[in-house]
Protein backbone atom coordinates (compact mmCIF):
# COMPACT_ATOMS: atom_id res chain seq x y z
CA UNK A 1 147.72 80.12 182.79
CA UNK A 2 149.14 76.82 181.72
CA UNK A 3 148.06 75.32 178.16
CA UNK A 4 146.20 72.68 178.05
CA UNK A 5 147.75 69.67 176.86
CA UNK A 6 144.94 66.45 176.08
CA UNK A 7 146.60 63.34 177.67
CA UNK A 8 145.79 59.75 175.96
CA UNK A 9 143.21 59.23 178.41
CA UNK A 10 141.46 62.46 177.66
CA UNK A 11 141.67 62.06 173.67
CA UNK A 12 139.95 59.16 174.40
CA UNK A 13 137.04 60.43 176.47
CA UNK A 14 136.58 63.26 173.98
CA UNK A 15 136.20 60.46 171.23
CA UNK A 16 133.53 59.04 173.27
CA UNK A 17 132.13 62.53 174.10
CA UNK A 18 131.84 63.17 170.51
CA UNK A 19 130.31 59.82 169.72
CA UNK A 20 127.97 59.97 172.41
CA UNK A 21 126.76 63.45 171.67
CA UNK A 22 125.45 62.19 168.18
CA UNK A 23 123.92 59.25 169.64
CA UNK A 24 121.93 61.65 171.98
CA UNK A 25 121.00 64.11 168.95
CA UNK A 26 120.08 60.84 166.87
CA UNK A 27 117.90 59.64 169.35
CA UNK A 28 116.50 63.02 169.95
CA UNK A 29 115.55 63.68 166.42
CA UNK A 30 113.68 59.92 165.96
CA UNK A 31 111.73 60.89 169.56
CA UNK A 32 110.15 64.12 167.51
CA UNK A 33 109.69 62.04 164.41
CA UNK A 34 107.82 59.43 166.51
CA UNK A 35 105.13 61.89 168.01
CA UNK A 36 104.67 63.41 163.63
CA UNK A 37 104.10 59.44 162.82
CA UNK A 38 102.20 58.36 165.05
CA UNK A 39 99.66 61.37 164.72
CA UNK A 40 99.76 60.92 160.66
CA UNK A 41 99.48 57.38 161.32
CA UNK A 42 96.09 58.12 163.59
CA UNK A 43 94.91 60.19 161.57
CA UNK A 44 95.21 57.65 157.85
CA UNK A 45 94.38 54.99 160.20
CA UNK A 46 90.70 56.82 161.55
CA UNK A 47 90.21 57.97 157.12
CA UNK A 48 91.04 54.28 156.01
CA UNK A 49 87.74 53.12 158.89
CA UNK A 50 85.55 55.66 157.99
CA UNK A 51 85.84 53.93 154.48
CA UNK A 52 85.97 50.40 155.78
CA UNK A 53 82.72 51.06 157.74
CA UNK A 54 81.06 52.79 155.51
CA UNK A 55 81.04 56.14 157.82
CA UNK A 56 79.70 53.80 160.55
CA UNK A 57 81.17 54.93 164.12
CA UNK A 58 82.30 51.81 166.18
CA UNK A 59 84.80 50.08 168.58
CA UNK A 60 87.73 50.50 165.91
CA UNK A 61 87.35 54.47 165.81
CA UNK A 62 88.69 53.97 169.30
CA UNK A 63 90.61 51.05 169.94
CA UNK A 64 92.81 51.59 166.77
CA UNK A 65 94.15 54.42 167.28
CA UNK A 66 94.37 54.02 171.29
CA UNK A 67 96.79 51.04 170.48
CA UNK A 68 98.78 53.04 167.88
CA UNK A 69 99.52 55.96 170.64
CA UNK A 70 100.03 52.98 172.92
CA UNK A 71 102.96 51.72 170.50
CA UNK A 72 104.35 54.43 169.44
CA UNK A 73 104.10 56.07 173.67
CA UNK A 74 106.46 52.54 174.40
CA UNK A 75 109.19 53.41 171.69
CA UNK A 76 108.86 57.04 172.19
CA UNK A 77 109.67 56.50 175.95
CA UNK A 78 112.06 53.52 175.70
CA UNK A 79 114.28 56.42 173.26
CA UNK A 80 113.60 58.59 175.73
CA UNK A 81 115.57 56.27 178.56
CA UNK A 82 118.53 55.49 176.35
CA UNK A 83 118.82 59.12 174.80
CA UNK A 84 119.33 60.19 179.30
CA UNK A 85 121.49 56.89 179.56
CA UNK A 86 123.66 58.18 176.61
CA UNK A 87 123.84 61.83 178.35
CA UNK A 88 124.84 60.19 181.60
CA UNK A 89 127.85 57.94 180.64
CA UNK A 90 129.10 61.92 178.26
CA UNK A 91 128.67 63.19 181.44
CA UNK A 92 130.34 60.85 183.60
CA UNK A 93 133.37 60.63 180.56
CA UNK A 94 133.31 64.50 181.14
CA UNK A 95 133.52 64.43 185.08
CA UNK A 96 136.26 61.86 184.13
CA UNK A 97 138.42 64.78 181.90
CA UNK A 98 137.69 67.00 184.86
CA UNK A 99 138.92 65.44 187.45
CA UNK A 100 142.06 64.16 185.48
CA UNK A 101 142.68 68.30 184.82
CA UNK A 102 142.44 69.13 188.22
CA UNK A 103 139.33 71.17 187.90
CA UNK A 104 137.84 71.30 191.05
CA UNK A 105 133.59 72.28 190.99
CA UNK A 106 132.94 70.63 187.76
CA UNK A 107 128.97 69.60 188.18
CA UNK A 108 128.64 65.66 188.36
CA UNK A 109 125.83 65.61 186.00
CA UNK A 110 124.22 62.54 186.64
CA UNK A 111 121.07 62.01 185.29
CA UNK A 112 119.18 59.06 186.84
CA UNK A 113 116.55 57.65 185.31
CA UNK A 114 114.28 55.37 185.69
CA UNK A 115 111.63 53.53 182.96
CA UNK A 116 109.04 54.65 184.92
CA UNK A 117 110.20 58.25 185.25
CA UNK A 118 111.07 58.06 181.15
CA UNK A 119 107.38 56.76 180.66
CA UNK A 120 105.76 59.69 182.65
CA UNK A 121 108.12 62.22 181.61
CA UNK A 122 106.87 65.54 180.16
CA UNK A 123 107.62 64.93 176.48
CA UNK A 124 105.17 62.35 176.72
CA UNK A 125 102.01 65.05 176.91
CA UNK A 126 101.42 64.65 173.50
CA UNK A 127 100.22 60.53 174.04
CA UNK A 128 98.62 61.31 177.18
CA UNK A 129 96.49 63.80 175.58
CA UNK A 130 95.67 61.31 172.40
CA UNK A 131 95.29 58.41 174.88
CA UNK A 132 92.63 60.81 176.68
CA UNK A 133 90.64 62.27 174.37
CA UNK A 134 90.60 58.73 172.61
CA UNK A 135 89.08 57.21 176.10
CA UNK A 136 86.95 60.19 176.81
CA UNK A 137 85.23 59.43 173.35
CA UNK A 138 84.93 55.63 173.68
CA UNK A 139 83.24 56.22 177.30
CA UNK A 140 81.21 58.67 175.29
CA UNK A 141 80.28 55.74 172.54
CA UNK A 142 79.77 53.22 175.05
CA UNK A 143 76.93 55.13 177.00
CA UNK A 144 75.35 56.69 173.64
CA UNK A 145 76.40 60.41 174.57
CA UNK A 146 77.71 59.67 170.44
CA UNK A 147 77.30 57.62 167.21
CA UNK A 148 73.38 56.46 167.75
């Protein structure tokens, strides 16, 4: 077997490799940190209105925190998007290494996505489940099931 010897183009691509690996584990590590805020951030947000209201359930219990999963779902999912954009263009600068080597069967790797498929992926259970149980319990205000 022949040693292999990295060519100019190939140093390159690893550079970018490298680079775009941390970007991915970046981007991977501030998803997971935005699902602990925003959940902390429900949960001083629902404590600072029971003091504001005096203990006094209303619209706010529900429509606060429903637009803090709401913001926090749109950045979580928007990282989400760039963090498989970063993984496809490692990929493709992979392929790229591959092909130069003659290695024949390397796996292309692509990843498409879409915003729509990063929105509904299935890392996004956590602010489907907050955005539910938030609605469930403001339907539950609304027709007095609650808080009378």
């Amino acid at each position: 077997m022949t040693e292999y010897k990295r060519s100019c183009e190939d140093e390159l691509d690893w550079a970018s490799v490298d680079q775009l690996h941390e970007a991915t584990l970046q981007i991977s590590k501030s998803c997971f940190e935005f699902k602990k805020i925003c959940v902390g951030l429900i949960g001083a947000a629902l404590a600072i209105l029971a003091k504001l209201t005096d203990n006094h359930l209303d619209h706010s219990y529900f429509v606060i925190p429903l637009l803090i999963c709401f913001g926090f779902w749109v950045a979580d999912f928007s990282a989400y998007y760039f963090q498989r954009k970063t993984r496809s263009a490692m990929n493709r600068k992979l392929l790229a290494i591959a092909q130069r080597n003659s290695i024949s069967n390397y796996p292309d790797g692509d990843l498409a996505v879409t915003w729509f498929s990063a929105a509904l992926n299935h890392s996004m259970a956590l602010y489907f489940a907050l955005a539910i149980f938030g609605t469930v319990g403001w339907i539950a205000y609304a027709i007095k099931w609650i808080g009378s």
